[in-house]
C-alpha atoms as a PDB file:
ATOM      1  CA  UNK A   1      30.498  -0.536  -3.039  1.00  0.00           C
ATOM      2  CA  UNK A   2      28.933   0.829  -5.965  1.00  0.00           C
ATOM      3  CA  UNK A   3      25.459  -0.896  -6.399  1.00  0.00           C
ATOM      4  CA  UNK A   4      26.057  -1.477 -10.551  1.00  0.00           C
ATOM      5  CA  UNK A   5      26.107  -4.531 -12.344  1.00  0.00           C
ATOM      6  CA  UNK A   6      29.237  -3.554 -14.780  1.00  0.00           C
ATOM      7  CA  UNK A   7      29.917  -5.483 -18.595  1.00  0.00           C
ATOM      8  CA  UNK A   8      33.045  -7.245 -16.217  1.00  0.00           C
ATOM      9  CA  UNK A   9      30.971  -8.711 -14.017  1.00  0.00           C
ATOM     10  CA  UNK A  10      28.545 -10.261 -17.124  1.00  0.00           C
ATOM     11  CA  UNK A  11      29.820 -14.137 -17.899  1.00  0.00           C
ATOM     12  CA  UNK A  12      29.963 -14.416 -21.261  1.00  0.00           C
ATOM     13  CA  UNK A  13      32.915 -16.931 -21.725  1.00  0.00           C
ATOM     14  CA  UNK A  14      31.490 -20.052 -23.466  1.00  0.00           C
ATOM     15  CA  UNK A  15      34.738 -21.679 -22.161  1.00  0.00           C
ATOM     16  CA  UNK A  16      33.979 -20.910 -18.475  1.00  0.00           C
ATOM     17  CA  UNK A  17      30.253 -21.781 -18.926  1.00  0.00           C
ATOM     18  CA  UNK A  18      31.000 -25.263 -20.064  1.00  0.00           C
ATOM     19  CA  UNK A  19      32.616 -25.609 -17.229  1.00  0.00           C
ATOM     20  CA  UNK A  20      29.571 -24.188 -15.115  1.00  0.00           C
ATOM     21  CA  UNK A  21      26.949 -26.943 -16.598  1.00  0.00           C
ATOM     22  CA  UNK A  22      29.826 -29.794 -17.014  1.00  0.00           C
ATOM     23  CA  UNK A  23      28.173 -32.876 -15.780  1.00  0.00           C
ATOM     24  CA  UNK A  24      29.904 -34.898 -12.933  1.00  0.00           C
ATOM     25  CA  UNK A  25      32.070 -31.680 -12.420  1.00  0.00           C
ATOM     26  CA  UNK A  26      34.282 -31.996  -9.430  1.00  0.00           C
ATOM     27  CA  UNK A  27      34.898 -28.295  -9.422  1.00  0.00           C
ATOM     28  CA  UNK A  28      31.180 -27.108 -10.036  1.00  0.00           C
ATOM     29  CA  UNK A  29      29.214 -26.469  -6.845  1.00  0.00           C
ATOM     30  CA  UNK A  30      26.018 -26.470  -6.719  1.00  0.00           C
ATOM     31  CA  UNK A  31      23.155 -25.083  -4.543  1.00  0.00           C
ATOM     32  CA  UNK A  32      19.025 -25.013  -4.511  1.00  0.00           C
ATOM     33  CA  UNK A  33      16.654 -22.381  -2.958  1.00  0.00           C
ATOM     34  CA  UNK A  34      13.646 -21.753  -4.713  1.00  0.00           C
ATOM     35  CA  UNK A  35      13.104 -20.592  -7.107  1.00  0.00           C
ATOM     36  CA  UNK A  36      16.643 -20.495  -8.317  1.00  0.00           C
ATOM     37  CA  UNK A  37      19.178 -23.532  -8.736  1.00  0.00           C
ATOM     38  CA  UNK A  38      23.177 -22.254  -8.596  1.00  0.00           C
ATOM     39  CA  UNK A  39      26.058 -23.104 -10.174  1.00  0.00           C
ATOM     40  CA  UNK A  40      29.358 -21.961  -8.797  1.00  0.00           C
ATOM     41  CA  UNK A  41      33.519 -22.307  -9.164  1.00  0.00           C
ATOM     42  CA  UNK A  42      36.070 -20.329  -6.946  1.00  0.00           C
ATOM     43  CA  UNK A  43      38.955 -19.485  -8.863  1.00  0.00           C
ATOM     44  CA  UNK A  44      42.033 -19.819  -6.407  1.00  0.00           C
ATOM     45  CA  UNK A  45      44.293 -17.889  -8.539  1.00  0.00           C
ATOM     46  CA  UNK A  46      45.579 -14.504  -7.826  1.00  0.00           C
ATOM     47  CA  UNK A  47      44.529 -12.514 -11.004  1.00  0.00           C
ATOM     48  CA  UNK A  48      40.949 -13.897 -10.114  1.00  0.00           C
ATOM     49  CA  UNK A  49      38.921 -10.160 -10.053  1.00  0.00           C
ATOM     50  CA  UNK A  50      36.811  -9.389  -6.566  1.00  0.00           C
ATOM     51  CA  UNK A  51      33.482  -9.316  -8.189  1.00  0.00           C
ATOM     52  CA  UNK A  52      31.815 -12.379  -9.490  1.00  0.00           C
ATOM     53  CA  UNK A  53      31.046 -12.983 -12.834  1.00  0.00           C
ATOM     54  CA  UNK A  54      27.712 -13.850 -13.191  1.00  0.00           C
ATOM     55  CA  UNK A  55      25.164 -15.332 -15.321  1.00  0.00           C
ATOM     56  CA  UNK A  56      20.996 -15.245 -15.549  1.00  0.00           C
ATOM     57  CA  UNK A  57      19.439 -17.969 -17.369  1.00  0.00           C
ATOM     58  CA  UNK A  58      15.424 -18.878 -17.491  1.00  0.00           C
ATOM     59  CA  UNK A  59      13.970 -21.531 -19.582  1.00  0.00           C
ATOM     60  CA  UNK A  60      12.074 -21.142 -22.479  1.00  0.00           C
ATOM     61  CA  UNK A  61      10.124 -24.409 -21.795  1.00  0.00           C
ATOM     62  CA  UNK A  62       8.895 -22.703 -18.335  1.00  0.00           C
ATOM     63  CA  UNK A  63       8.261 -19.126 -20.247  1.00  0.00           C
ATOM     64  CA  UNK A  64       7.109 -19.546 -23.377  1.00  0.00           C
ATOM     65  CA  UNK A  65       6.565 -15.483 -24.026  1.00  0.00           C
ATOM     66  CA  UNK A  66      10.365 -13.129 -24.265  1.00  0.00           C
ATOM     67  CA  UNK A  67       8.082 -10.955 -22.527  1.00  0.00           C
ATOM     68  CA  UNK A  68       7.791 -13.223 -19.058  1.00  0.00           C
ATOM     69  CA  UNK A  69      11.375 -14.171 -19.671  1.00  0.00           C
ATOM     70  CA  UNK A  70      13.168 -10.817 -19.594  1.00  0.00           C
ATOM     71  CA  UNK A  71      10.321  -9.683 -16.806  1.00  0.00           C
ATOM     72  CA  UNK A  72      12.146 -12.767 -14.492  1.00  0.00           C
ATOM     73  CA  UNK A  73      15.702 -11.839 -15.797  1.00  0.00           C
ATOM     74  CA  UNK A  74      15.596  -8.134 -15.070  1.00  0.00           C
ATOM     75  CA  UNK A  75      14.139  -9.029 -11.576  1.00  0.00           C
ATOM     76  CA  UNK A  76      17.203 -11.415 -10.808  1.00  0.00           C
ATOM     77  CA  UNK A  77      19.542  -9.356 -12.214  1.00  0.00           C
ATOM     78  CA  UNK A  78      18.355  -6.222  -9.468  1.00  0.00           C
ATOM     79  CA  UNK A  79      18.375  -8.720  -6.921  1.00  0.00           C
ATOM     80  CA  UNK A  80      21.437  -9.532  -7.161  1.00  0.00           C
ATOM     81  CA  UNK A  81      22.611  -5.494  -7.915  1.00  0.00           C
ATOM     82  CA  UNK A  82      21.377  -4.453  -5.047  1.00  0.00           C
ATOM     83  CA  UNK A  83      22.879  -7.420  -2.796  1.00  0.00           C
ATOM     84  CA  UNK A  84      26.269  -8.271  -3.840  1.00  0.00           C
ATOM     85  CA  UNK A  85      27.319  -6.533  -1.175  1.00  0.00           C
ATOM     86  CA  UNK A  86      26.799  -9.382   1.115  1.00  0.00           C
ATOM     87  CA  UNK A  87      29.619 -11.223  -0.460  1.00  0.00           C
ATOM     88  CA  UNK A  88      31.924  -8.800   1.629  1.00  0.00           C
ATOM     89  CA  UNK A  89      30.366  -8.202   4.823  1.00  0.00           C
ATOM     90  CA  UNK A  90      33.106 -10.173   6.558  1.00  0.00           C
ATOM     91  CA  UNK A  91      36.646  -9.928   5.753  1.00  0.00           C
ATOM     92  CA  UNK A  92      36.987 -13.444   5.948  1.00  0.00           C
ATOM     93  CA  UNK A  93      34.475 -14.113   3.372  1.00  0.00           C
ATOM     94  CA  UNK A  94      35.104 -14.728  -0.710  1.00  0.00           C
ATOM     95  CA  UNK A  95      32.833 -14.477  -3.549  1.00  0.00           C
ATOM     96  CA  UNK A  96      32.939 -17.153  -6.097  1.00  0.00           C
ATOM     97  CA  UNK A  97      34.589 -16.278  -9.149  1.00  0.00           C
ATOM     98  CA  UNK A  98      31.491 -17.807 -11.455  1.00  0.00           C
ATOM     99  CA  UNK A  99      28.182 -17.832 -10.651  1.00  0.00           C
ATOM    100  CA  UNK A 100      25.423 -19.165 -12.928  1.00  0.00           C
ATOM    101  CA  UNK A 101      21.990 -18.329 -11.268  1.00  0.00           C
ATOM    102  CA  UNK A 102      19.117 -21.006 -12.888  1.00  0.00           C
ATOM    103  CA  UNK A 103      15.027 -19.681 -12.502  1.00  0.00           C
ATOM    104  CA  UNK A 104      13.530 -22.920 -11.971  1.00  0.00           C
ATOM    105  CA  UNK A 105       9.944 -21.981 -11.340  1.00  0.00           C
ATOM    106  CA  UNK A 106       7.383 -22.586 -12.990  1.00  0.00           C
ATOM    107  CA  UNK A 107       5.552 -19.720 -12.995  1.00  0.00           C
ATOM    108  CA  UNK A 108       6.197 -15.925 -12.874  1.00  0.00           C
ATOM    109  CA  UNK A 109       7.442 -15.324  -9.073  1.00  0.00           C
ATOM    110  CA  UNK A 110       7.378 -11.683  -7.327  1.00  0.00           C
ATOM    111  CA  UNK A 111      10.392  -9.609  -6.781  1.00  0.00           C
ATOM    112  CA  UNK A 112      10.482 -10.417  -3.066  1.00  0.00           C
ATOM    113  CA  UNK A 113      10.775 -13.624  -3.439  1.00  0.00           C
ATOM    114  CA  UNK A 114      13.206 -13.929  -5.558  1.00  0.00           C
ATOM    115  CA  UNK A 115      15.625 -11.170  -3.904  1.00  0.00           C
ATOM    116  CA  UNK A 116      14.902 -13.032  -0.333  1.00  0.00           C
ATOM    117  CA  UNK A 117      16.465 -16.433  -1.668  1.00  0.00           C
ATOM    118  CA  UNK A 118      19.068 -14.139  -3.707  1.00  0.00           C
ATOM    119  CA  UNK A 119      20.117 -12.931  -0.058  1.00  0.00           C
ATOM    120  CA  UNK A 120      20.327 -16.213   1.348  1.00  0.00           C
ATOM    121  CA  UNK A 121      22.238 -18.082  -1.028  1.00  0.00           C
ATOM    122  CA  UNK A 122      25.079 -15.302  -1.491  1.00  0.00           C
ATOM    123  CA  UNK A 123      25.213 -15.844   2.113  1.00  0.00           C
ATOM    124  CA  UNK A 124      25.215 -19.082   1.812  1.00  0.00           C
ATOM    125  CA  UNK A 125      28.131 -19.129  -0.916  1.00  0.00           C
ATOM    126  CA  UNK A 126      30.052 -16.311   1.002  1.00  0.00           C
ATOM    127  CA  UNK A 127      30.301 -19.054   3.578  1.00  0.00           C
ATOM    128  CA  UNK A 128      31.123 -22.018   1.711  1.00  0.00           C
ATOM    129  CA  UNK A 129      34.566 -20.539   0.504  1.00  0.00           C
ATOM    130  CA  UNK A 130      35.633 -19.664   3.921  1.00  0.00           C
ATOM    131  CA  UNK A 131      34.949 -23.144   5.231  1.00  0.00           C
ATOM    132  CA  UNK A 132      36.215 -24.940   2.714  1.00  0.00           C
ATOM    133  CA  UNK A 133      39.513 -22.215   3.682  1.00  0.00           C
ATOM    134  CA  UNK A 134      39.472 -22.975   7.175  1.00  0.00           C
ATOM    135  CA  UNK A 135      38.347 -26.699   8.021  1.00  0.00           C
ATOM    136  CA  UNK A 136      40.258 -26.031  11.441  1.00  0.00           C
ATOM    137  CA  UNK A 137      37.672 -23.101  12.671  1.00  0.00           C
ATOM    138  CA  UNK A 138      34.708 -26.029  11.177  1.00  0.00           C
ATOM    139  CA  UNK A 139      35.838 -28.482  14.301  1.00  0.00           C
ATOM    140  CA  UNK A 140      36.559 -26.187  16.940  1.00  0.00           C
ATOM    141  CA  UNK A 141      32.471 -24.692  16.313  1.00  0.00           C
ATOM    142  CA  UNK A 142      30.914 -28.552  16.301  1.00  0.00           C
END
């Protein structure tokens, strides 16, 4: 897999990213490792693309200076170009179709950290479409 981060794989839909930040959202899942907050939907169509479209967002109330802003969203964005990958490890697993990732801290955080908890929560959402796709394999593991 080529380790890019293409125009295709940018969400830029306003459409789709209502739907991402819709409140009380049945569809819209949502998971927390600092310092980023997720918001995800898994299209179960078949023209849905392999690669998730995905979307960087960091407050301006947290970051007051563009500067520390597009520092934090250049950061995310490599973490997440350099570990997509993970998505496909197993054949069984399935990238979301939408991903909004959400920089939550408070203050500037290292590259490290942030492509550590980028690791585990595209593991973490690699896994949550194949058990919500096989609550049979769920029981027989408890």
């Amino acid at each position: 897999m080529r380790q890019t981060l293409q125009k295709i794989e940018r969400l830029s839909s306003p459409k789709v990213i209502g739907r991402l930040f819709e409140k009380g959202s049945t569809e819209t899942q949502t998971s927390y490792l600092f310092p980023f907050k997720v918001f995800y939907l898994y299209e179960l169509s078949p023209s849905a693309q392999a690669l998730p479209q995905v979307l960087f967002t960091i407050s301006k109330r947290n970051f007051k200076r563009a500067v520390d802003r597009n520092l934090l969203r250049r950061r995310c964005r490599e973490a997440y170009r350099k570990n997509k990958h993970l998505f496909f490890e197993t054949p069984a697993h399935r990238a979301p179709s939408y991903i909004a990732f959400v920089l939550i801290a408070k203050e500037k955080v290292e590259y490290e950290v942030i492509e550590r908890s980028m690791q585990k929560l595209i593991g973490r959402m690699a896994k949550a479409m194949d058990e919500a796709a096989n609550p049979s394999a769920e029981r027989l593991d408890a």
